[in-house]
PDB file of N, CA and C in Angstrom:
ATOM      1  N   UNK A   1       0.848  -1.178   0.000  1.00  0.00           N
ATOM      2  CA  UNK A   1       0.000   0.000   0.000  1.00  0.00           C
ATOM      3  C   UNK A   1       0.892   1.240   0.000  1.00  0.00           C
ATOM      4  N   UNK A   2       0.552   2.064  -0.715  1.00  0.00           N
ATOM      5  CA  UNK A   2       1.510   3.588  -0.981  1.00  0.00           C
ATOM      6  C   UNK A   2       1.240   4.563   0.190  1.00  0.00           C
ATOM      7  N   UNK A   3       2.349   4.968   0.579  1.00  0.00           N
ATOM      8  CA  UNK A   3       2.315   5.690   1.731  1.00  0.00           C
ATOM      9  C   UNK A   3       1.436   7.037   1.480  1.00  0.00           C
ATOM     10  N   UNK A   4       0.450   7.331   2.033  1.00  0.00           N
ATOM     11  CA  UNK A   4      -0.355   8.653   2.036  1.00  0.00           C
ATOM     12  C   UNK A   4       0.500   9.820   1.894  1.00  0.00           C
ATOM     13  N   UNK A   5       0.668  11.157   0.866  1.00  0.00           N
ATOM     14  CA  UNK A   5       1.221  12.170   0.830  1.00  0.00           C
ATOM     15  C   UNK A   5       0.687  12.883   2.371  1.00  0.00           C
ATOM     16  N   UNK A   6       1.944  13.476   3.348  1.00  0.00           N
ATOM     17  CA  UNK A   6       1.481  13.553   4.634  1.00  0.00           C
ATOM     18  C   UNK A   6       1.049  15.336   4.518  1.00  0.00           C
ATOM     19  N   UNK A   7       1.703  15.789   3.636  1.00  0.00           N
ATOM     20  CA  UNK A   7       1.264  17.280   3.369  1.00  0.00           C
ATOM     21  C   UNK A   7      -0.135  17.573   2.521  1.00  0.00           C
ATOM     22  N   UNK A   8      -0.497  16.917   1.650  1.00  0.00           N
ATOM     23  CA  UNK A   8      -1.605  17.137   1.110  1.00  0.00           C
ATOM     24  C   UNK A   8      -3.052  16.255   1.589  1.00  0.00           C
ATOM     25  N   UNK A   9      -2.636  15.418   3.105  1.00  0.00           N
ATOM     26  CA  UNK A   9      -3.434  15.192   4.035  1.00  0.00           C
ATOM     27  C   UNK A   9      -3.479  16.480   4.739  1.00  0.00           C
ATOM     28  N   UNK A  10      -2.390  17.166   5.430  1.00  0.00           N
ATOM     29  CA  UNK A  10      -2.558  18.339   6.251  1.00  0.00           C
ATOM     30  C   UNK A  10      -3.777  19.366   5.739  1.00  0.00           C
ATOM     31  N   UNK A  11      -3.077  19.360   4.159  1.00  0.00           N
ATOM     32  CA  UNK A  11      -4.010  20.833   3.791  1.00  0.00           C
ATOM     33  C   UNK A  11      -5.771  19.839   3.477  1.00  0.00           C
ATOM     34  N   UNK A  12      -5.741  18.834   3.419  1.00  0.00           N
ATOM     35  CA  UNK A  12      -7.161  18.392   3.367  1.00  0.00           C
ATOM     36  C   UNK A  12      -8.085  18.768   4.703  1.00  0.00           C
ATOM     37  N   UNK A  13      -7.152  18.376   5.944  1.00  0.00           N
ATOM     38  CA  UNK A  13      -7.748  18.225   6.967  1.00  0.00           C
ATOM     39  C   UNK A  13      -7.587  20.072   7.392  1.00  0.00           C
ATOM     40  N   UNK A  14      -6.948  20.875   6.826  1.00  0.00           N
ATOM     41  CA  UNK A  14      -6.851  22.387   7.232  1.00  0.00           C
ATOM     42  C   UNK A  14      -8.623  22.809   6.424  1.00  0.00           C
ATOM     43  N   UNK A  15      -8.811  22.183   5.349  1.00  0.00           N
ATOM     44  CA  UNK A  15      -9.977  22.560   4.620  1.00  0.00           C
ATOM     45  C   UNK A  15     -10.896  22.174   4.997  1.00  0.00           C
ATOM     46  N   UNK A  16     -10.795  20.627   5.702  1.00  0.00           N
ATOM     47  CA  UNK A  16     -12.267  20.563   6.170  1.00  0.00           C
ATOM     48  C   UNK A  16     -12.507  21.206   7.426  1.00  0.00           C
ATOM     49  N   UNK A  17     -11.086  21.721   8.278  1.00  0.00           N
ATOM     50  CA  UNK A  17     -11.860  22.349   9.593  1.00  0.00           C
ATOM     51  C   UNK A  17     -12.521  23.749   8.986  1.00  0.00           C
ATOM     52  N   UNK A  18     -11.720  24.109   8.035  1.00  0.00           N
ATOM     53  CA  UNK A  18     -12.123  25.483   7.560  1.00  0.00           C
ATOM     54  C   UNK A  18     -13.801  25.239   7.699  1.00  0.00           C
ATOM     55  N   UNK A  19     -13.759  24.375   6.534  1.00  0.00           N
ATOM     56  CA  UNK A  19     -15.173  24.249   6.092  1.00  0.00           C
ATOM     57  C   UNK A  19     -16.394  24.254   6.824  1.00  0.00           C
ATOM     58  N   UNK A  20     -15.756  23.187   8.022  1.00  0.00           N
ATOM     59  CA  UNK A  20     -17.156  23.163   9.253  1.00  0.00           C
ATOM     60  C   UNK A  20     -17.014  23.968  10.250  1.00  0.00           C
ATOM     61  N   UNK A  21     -15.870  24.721  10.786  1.00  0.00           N
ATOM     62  CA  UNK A  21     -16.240  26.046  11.064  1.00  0.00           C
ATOM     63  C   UNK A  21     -16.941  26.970  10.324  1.00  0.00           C
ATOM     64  N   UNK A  22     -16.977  26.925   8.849  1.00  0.00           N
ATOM     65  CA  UNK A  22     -17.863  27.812   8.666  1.00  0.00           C
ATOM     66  C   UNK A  22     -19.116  27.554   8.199  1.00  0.00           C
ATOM     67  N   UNK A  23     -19.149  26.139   8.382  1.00  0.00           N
ATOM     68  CA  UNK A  23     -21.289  25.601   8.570  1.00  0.00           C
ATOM     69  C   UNK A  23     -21.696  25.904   9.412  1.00  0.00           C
ATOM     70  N   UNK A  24     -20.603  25.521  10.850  1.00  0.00           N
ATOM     71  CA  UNK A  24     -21.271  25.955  12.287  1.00  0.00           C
ATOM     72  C   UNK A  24     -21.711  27.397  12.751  1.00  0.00           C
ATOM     73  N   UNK A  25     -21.106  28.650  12.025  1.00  0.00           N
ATOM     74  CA  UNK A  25     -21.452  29.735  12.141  1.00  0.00           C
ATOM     75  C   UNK A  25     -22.834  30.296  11.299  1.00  0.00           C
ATOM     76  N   UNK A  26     -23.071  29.098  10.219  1.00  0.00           N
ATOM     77  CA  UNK A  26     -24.013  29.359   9.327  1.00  0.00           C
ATOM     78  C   UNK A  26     -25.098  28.712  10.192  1.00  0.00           C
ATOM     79  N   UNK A  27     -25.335  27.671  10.643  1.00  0.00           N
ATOM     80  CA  UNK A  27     -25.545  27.073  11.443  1.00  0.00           C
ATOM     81  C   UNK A  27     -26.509  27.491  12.537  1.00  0.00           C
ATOM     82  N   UNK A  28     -25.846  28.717  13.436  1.00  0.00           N
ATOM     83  CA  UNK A  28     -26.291  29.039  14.151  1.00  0.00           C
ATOM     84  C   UNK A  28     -26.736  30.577  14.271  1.00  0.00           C
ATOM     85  N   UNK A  29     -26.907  30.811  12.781  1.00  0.00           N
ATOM     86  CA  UNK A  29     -27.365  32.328  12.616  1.00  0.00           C
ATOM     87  C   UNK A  29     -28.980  31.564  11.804  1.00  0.00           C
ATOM     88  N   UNK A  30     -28.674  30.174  11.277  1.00  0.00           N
ATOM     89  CA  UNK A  30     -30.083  29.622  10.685  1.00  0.00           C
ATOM     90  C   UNK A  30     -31.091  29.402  11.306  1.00  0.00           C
ATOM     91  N   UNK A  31     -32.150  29.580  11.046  1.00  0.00           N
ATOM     92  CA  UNK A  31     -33.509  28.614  11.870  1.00  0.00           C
ATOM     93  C   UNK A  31     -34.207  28.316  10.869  1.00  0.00           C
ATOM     94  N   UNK A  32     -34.779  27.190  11.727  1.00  0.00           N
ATOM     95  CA  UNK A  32     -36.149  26.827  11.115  1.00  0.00           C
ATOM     96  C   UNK A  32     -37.183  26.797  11.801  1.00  0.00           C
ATOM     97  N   UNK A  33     -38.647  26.572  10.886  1.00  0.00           N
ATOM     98  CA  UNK A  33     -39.914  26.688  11.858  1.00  0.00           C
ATOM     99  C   UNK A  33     -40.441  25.830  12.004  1.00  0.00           C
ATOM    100  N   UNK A  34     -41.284  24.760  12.901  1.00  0.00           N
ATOM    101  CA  UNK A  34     -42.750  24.062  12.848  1.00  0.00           C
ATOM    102  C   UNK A  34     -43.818  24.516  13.687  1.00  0.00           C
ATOM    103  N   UNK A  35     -44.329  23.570  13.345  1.00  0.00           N
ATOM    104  CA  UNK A  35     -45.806  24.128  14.007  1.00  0.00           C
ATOM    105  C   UNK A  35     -46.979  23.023  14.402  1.00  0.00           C
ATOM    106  N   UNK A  36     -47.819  23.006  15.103  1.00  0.00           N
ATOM    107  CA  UNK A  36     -48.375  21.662  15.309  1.00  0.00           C
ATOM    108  C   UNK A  36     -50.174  22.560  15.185  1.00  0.00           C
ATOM    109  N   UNK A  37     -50.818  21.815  15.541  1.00  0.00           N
ATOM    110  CA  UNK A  37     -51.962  22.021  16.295  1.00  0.00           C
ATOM    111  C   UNK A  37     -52.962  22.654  14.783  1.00  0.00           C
ATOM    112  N   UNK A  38     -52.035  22.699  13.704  1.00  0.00           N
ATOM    113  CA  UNK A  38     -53.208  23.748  12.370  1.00  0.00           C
ATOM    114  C   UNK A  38     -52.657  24.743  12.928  1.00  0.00           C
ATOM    115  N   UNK A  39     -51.428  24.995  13.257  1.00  0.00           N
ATOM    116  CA  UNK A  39     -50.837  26.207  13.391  1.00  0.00           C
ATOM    117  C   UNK A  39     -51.206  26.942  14.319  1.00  0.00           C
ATOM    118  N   UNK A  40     -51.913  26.347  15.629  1.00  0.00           N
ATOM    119  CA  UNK A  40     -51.726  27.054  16.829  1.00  0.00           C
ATOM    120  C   UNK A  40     -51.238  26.816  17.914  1.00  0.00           C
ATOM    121  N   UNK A  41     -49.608  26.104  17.413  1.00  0.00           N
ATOM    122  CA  UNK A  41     -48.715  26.179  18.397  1.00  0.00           C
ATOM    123  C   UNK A  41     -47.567  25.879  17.117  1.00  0.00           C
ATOM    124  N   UNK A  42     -46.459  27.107  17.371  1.00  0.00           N
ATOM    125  CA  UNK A  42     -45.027  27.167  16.393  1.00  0.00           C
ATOM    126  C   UNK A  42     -44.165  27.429  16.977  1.00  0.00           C
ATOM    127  N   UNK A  43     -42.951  27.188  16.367  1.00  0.00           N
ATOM    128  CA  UNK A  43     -41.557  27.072  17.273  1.00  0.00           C
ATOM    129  C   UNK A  43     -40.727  27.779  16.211  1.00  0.00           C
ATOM    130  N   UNK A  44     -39.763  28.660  16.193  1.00  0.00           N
ATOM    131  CA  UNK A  44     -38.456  28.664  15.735  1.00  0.00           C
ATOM    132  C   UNK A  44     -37.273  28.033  16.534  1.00  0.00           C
ATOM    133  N   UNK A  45     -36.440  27.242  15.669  1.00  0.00           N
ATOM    134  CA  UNK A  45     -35.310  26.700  16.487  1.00  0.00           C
ATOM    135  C   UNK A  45     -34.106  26.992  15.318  1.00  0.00           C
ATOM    136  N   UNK A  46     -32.861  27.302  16.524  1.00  0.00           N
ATOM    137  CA  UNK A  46     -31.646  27.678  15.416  1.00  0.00           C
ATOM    138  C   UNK A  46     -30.995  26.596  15.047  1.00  0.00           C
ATOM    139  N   UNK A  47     -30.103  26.576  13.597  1.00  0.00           N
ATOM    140  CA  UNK A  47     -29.817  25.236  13.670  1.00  0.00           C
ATOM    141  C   UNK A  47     -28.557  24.962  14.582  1.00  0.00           C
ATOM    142  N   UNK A  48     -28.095  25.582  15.747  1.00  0.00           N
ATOM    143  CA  UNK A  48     -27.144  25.398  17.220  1.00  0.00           C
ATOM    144  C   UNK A  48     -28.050  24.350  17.675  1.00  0.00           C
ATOM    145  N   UNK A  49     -29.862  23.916  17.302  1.00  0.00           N
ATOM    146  CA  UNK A  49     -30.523  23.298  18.618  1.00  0.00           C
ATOM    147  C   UNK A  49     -31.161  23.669  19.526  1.00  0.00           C
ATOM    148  N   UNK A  50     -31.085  25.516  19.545  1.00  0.00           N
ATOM    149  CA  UNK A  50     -31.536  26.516  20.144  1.00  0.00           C
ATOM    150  C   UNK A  50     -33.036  26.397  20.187  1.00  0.00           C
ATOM    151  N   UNK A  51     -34.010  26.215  21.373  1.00  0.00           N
ATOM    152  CA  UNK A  51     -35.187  27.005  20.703  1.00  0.00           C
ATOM    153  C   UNK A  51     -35.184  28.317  21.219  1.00  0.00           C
ATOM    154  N   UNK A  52     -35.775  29.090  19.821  1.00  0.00           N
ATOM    155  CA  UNK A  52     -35.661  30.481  20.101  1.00  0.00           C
ATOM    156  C   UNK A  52     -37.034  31.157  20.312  1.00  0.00           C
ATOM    157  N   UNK A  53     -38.180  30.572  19.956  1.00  0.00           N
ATOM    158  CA  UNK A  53     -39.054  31.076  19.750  1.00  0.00           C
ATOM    159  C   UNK A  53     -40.319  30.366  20.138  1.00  0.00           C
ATOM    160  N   UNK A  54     -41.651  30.068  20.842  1.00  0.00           N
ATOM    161  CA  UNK A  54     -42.305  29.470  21.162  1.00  0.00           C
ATOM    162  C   UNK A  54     -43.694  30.453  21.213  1.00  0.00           C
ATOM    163  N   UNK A  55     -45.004  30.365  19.788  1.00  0.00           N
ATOM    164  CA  UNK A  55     -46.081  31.071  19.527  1.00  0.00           C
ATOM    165  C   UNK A  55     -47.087  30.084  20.427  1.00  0.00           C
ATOM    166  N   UNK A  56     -47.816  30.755  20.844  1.00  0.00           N
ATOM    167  CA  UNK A  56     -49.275  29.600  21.277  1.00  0.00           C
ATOM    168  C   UNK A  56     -50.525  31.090  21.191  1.00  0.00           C
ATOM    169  N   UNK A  57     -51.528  30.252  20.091  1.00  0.00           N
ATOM    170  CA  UNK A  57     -52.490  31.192  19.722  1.00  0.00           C
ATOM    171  C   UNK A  57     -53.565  30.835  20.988  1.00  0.00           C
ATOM    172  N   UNK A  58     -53.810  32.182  21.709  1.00  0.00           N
ATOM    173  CA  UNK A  58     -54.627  31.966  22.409  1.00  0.00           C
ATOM    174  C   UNK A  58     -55.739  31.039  22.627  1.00  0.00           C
ATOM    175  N   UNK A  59     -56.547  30.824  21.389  1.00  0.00           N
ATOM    176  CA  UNK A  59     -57.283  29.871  21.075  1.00  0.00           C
ATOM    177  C   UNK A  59     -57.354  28.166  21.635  1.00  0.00           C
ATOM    178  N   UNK A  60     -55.813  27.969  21.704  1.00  0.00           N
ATOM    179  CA  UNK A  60     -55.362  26.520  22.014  1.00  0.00           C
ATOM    180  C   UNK A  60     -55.329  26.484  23.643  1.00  0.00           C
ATOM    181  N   UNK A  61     -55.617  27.480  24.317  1.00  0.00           N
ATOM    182  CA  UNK A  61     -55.555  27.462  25.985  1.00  0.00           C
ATOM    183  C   UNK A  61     -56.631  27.101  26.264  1.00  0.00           C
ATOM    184  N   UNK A  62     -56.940  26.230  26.626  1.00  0.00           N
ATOM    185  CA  UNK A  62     -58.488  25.199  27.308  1.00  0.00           C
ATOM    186  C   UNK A  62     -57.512  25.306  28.589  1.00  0.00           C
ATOM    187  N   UNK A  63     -58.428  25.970  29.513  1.00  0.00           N
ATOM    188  CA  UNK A  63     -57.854  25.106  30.958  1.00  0.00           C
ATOM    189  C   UNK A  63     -58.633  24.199  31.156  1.00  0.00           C
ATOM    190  N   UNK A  64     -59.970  23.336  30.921  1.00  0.00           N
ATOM    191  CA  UNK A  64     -60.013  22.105  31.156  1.00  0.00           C
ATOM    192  C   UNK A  64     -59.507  21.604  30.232  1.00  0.00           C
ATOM    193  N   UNK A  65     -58.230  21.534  29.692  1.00  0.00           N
ATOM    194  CA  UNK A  65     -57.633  20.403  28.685  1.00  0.00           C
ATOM    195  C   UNK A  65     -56.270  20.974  28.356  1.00  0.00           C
ATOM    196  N   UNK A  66     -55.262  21.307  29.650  1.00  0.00           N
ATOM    197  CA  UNK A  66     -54.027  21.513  29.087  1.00  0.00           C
ATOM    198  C   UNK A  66     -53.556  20.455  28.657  1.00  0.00           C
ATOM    199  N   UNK A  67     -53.383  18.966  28.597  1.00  0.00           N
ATOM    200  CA  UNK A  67     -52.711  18.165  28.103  1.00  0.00           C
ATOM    201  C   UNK A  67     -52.422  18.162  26.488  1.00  0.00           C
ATOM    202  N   UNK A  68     -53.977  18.758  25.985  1.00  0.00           N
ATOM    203  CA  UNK A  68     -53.526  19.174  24.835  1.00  0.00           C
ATOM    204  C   UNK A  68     -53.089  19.767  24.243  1.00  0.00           C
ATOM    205  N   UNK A  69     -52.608  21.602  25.055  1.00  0.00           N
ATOM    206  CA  UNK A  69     -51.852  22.236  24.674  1.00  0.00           C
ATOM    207  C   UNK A  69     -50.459  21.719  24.951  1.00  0.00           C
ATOM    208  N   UNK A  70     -50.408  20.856  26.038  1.00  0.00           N
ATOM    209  CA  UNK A  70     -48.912  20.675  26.038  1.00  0.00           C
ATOM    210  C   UNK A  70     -48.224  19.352  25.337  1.00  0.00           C
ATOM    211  N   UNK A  71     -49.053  18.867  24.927  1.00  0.00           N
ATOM    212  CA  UNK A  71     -48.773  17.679  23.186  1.00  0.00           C
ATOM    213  C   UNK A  71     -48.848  18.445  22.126  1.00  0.00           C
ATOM    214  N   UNK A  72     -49.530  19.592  21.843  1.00  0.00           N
ATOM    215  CA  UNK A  72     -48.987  20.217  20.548  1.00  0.00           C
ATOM    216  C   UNK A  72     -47.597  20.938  21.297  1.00  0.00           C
ATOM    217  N   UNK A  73     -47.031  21.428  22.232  1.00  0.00           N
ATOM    218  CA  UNK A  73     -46.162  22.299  22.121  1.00  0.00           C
ATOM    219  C   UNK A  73     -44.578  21.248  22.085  1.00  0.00           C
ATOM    220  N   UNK A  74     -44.984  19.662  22.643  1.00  0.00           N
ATOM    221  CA  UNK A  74     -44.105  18.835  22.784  1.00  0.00           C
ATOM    222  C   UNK A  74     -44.192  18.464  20.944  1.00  0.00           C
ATOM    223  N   UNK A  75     -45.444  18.646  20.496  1.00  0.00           N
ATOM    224  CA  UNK A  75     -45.099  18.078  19.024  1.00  0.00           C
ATOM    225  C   UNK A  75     -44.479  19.263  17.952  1.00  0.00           C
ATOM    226  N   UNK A  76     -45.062  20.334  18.230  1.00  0.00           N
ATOM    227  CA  UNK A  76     -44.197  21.594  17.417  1.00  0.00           C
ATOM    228  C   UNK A  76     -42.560  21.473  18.123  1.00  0.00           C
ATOM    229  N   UNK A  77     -42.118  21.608  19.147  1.00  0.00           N
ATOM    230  CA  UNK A  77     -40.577  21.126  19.084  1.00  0.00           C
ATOM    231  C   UNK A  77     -40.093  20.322  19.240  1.00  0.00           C
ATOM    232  N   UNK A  78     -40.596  19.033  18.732  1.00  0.00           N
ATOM    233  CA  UNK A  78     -39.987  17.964  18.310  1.00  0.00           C
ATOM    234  C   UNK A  78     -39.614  17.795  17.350  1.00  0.00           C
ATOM    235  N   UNK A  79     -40.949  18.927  16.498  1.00  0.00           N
ATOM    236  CA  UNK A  79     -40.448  18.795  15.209  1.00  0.00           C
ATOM    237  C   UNK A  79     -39.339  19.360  14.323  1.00  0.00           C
ATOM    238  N   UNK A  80     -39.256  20.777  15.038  1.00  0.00           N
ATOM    239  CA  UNK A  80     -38.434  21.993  14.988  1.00  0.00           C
ATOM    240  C   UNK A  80     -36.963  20.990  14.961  1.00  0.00           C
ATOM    241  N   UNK A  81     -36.565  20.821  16.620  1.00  0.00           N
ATOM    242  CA  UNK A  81     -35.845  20.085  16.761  1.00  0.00           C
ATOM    243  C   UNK A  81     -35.532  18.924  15.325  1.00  0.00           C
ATOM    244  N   UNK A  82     -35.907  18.100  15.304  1.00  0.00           N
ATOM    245  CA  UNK A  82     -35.956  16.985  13.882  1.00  0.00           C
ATOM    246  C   UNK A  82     -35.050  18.021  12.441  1.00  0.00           C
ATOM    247  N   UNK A  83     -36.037  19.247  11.972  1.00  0.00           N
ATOM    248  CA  UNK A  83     -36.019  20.125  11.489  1.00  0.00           C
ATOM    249  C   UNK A  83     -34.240  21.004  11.220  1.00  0.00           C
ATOM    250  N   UNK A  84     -34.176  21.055  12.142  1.00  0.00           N
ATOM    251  CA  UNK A  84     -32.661  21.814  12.804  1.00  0.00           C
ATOM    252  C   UNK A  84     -31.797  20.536  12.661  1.00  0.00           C
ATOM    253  N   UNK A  85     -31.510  19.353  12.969  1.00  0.00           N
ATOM    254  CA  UNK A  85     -31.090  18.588  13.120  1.00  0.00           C
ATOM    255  C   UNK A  85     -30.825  18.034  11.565  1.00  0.00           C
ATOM    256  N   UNK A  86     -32.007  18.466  10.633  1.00  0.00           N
ATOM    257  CA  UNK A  86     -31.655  18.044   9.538  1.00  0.00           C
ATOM    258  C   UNK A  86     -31.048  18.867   8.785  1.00  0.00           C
ATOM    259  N   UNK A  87     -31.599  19.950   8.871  1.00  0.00           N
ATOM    260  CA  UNK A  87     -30.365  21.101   8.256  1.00  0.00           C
ATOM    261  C   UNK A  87     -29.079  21.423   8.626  1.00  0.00           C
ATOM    262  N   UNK A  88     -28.775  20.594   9.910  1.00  0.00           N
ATOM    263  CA  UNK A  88     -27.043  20.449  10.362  1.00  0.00           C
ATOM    264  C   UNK A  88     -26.766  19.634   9.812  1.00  0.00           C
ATOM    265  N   UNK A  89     -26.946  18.556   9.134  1.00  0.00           N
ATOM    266  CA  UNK A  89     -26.692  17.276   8.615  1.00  0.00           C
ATOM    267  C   UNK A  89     -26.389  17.926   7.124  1.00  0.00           C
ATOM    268  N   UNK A  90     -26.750  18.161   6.845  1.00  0.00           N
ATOM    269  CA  UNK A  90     -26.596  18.797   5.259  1.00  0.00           C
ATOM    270  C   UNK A  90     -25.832  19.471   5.401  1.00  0.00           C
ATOM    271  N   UNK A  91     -25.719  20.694   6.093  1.00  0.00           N
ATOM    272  CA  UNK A  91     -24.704  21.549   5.817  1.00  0.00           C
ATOM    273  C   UNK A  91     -23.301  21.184   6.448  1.00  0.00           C
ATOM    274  N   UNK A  92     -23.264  19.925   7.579  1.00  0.00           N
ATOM    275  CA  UNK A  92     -22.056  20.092   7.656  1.00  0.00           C
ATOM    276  C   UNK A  92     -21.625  18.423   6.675  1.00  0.00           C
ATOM    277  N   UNK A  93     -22.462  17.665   6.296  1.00  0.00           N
ATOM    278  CA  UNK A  93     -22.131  16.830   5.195  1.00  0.00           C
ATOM    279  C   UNK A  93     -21.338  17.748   4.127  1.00  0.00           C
ATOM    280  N   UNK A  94     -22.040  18.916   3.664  1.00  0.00           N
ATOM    281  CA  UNK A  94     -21.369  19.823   2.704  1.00  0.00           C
ATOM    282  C   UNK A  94     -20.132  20.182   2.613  1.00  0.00           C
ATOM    283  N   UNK A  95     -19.887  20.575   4.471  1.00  0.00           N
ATOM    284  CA  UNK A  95     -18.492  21.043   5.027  1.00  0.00           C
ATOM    285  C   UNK A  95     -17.407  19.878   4.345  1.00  0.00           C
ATOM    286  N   UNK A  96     -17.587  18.608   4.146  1.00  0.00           N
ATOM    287  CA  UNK A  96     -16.696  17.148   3.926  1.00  0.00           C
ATOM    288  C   UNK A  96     -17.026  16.744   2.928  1.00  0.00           C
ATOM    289  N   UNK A  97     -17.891  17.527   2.123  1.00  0.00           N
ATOM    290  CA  UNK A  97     -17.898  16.894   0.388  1.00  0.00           C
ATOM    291  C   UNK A  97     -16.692  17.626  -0.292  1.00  0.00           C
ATOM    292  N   UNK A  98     -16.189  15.937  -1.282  1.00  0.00           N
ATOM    293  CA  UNK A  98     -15.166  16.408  -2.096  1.00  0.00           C
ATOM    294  C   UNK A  98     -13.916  16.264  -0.974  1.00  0.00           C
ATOM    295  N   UNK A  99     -13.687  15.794  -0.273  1.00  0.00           N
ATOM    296  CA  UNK A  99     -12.541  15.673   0.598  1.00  0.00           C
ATOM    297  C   UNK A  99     -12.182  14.075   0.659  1.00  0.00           C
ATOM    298  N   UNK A 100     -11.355  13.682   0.708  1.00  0.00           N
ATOM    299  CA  UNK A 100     -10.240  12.196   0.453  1.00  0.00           C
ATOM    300  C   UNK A 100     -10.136  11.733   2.048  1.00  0.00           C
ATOM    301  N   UNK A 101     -11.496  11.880   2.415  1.00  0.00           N
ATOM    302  CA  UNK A 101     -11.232  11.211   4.320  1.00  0.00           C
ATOM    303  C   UNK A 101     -10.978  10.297   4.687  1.00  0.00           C
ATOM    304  N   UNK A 102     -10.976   8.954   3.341  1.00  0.00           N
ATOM    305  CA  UNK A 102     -10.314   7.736   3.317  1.00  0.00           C
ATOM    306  C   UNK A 102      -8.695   7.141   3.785  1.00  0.00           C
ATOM    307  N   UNK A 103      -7.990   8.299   2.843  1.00  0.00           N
ATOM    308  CA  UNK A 103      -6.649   8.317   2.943  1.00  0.00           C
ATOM    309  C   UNK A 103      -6.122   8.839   4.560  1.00  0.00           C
ATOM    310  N   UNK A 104      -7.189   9.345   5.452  1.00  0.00           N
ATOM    311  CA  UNK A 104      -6.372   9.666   6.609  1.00  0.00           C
ATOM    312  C   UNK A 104      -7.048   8.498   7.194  1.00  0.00           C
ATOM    313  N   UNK A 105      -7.570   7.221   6.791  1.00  0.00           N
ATOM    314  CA  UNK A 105      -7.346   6.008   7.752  1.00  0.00           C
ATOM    315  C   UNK A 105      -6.258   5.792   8.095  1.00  0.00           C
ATOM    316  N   UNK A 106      -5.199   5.358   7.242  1.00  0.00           N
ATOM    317  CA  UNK A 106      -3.868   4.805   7.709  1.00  0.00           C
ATOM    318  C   UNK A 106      -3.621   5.560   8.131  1.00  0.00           C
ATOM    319  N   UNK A 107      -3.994   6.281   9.254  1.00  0.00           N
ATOM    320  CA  UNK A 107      -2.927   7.677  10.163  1.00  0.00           C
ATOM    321  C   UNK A 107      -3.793   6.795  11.825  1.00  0.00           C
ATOM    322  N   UNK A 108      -4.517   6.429  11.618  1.00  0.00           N
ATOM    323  CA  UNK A 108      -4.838   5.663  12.509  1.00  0.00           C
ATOM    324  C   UNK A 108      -5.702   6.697  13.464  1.00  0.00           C
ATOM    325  N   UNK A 109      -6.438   7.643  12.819  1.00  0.00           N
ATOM    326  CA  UNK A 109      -6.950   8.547  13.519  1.00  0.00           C
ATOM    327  C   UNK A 109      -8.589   8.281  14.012  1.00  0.00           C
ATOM    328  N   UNK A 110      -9.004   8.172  15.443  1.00  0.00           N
ATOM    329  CA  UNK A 110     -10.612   8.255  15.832  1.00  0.00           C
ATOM    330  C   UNK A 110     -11.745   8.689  14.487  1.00  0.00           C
ATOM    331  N   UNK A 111     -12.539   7.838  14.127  1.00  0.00           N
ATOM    332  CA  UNK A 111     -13.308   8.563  13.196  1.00  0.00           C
ATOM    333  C   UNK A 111     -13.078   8.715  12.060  1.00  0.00           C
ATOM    334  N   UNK A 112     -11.914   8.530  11.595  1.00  0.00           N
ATOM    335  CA  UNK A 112     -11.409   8.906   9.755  1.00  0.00           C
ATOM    336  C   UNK A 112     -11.175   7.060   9.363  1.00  0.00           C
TER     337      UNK A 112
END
């Protein structure tokens, strides 16, 4: 097996930190929204995981029946959550597309 070029591993692995440092800043200036209930209960969450934002239309307040306001508000940020979670996945998949992460196996490194 041919020994891995150890410099043009360096600058691979200099590019991908580049790279996902700069998803993670994208990252966490992003959000996304859901919403449960026919839209009377919504969430913004950043894609950090953050929730930032939590709507509840008056309408959905039954006090004989909070359980149901508080299953739409568990189902609007679950979903959010889900939501955020998938747009980190993409963008930091993005951060490592086009990169040779194979060749830093034989370095014997956690994870590569």
């Amino acid at each position: 097996m041919p020994q891995p070029n150890m410099q043009q591993m360096l600058k691979q692995v200099q590019k991908m930190q580049a790279e996902v440092a700069r998803a993670q800043e994208e990252l966490a200036a992003a959000e996304v929204q859901a919403s449960s209930g026919g839209g009377m209960v919504s969430v913004r969450v950043s894609g950090a995981l953050v929730v930032k934002e939590i709507r509840i239309d008056p309408a959905a307040i039954d006090p004989d029946d909070p359980e149901l306001l508080a299953d739409m508000v568990l189902a609007a940020v679950n979903e959010g959550l889900r939501a955020a979670q998938e747009l980190a996945a993409q963008r930091m998949g993005g951060a490592t597309a086009g990169l040779d992460l194979g060749a830093l196996g034989g370095l014997g490194l956690p994870g590569f």
